[in-house]
C-alpha atoms as a PDB file:
ATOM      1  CA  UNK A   1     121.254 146.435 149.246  1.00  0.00           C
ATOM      2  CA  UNK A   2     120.441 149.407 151.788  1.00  0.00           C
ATOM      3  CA  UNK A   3     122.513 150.307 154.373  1.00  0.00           C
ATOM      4  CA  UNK A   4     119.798 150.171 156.579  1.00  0.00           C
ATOM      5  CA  UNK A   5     119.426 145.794 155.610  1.00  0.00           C
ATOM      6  CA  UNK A   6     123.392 145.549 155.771  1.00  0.00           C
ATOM      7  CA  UNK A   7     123.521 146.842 159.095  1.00  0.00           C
ATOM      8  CA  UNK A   8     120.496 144.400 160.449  1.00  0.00           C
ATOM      9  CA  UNK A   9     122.350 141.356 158.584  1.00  0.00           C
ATOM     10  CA  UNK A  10     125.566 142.065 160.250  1.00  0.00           C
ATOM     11  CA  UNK A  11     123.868 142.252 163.729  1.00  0.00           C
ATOM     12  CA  UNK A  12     122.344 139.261 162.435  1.00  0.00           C
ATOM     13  CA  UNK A  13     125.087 137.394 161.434  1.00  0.00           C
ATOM     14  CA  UNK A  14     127.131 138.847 164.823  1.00  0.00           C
ATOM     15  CA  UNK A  15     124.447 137.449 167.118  1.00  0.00           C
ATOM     16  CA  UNK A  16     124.465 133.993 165.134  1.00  0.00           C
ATOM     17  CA  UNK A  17     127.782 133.643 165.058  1.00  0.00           C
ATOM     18  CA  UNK A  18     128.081 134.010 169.032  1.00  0.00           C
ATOM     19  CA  UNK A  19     125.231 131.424 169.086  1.00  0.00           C
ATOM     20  CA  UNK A  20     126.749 129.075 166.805  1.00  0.00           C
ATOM     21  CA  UNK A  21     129.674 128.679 169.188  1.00  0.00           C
ATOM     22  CA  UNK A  22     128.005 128.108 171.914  1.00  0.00           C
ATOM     23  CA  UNK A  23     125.924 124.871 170.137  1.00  0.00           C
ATOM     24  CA  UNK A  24     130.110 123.933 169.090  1.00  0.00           C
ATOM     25  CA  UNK A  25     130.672 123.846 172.999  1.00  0.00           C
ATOM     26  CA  UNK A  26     127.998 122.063 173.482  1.00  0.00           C
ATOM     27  CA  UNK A  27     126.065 124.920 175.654  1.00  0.00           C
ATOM     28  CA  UNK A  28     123.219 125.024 173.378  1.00  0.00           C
ATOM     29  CA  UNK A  29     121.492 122.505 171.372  1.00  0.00           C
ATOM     30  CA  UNK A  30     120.716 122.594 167.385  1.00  0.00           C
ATOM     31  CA  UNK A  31     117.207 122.711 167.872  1.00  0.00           C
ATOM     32  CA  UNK A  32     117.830 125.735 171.022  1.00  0.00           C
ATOM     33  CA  UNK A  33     119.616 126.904 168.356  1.00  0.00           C
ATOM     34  CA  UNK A  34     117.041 127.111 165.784  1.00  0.00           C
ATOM     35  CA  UNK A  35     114.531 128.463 168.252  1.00  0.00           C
ATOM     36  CA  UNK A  36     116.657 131.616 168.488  1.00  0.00           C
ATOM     37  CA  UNK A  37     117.285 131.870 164.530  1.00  0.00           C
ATOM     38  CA  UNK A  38     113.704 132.249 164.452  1.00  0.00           C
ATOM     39  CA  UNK A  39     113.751 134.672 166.918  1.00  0.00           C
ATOM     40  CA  UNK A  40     116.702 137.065 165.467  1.00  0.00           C
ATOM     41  CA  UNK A  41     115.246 137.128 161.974  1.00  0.00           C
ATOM     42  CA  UNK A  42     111.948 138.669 163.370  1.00  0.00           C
ATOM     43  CA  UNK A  43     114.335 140.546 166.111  1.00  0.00           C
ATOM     44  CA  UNK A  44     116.005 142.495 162.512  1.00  0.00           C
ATOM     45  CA  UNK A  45     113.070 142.082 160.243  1.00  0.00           C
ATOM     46  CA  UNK A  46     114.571 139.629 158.026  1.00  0.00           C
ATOM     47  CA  UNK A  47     113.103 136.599 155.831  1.00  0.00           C
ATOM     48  CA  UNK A  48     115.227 133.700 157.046  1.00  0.00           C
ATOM     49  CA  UNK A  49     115.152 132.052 153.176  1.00  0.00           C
ATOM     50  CA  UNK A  50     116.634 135.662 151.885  1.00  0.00           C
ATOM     51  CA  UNK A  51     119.854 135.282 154.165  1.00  0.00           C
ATOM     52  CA  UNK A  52     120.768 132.005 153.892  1.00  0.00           C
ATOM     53  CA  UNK A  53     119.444 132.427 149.510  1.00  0.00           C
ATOM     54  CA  UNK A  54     120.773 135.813 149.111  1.00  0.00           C
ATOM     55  CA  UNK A  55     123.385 136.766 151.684  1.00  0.00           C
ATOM     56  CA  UNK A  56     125.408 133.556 152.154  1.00  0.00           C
ATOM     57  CA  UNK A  57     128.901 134.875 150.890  1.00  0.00           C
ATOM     58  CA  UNK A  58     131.084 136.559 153.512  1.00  0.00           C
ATOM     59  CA  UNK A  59     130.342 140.508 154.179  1.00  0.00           C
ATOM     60  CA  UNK A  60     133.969 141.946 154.920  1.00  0.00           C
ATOM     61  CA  UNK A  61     133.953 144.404 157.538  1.00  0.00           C
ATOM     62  CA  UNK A  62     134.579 147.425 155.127  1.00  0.00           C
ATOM     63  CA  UNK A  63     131.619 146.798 153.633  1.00  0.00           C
ATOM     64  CA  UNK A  64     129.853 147.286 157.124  1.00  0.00           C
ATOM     65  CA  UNK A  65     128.192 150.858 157.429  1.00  0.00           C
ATOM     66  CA  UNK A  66     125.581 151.559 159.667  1.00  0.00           C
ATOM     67  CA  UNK A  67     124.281 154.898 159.730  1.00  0.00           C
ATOM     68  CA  UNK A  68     122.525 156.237 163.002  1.00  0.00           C
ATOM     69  CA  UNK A  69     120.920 159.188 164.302  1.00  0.00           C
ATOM     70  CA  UNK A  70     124.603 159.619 166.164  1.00  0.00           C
ATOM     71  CA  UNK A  71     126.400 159.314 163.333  1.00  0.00           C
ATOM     72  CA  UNK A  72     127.756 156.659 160.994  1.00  0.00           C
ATOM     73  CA  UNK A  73     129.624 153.623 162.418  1.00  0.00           C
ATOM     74  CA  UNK A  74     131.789 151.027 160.768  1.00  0.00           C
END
């Protein structure tokens, strides 16, 4: 995996997460909710089957890098 497609998974997986609370409390609805997966994975480039197929364990945040034109972040 590139560094380049972990960064845009964790971004992913950040912005899903926040979502995914907010259908817990109730603010957003499962289909609202699948209305913005949609969105994100063409928002990072990604094939929805690959990250729920291929990514579905845990990424710890050590194994986070995202390198940028400013630099490289963790």
């Amino acid at each position: 995996m590139t560094d380049e497609l972990r960064c845009k998974i964790a971004a992913y997986r950040t912005a899903m997460s926040i979502i995914r609370g907010m259908v817990s409390s109730c603010v957003l609805s499962e289909n609202e909710y699948a209305q913005i997966d949609t969105i994100m994975t063409e928002k990072y480039g990604l094939n929805s089957c690959s990250i729920f197929g291929n990514y579905s364990g845990y990424m710890k945040a050590s194994e986070v890098i995202c390198h940028t034109d400013k630099g490289v972040s963790q």
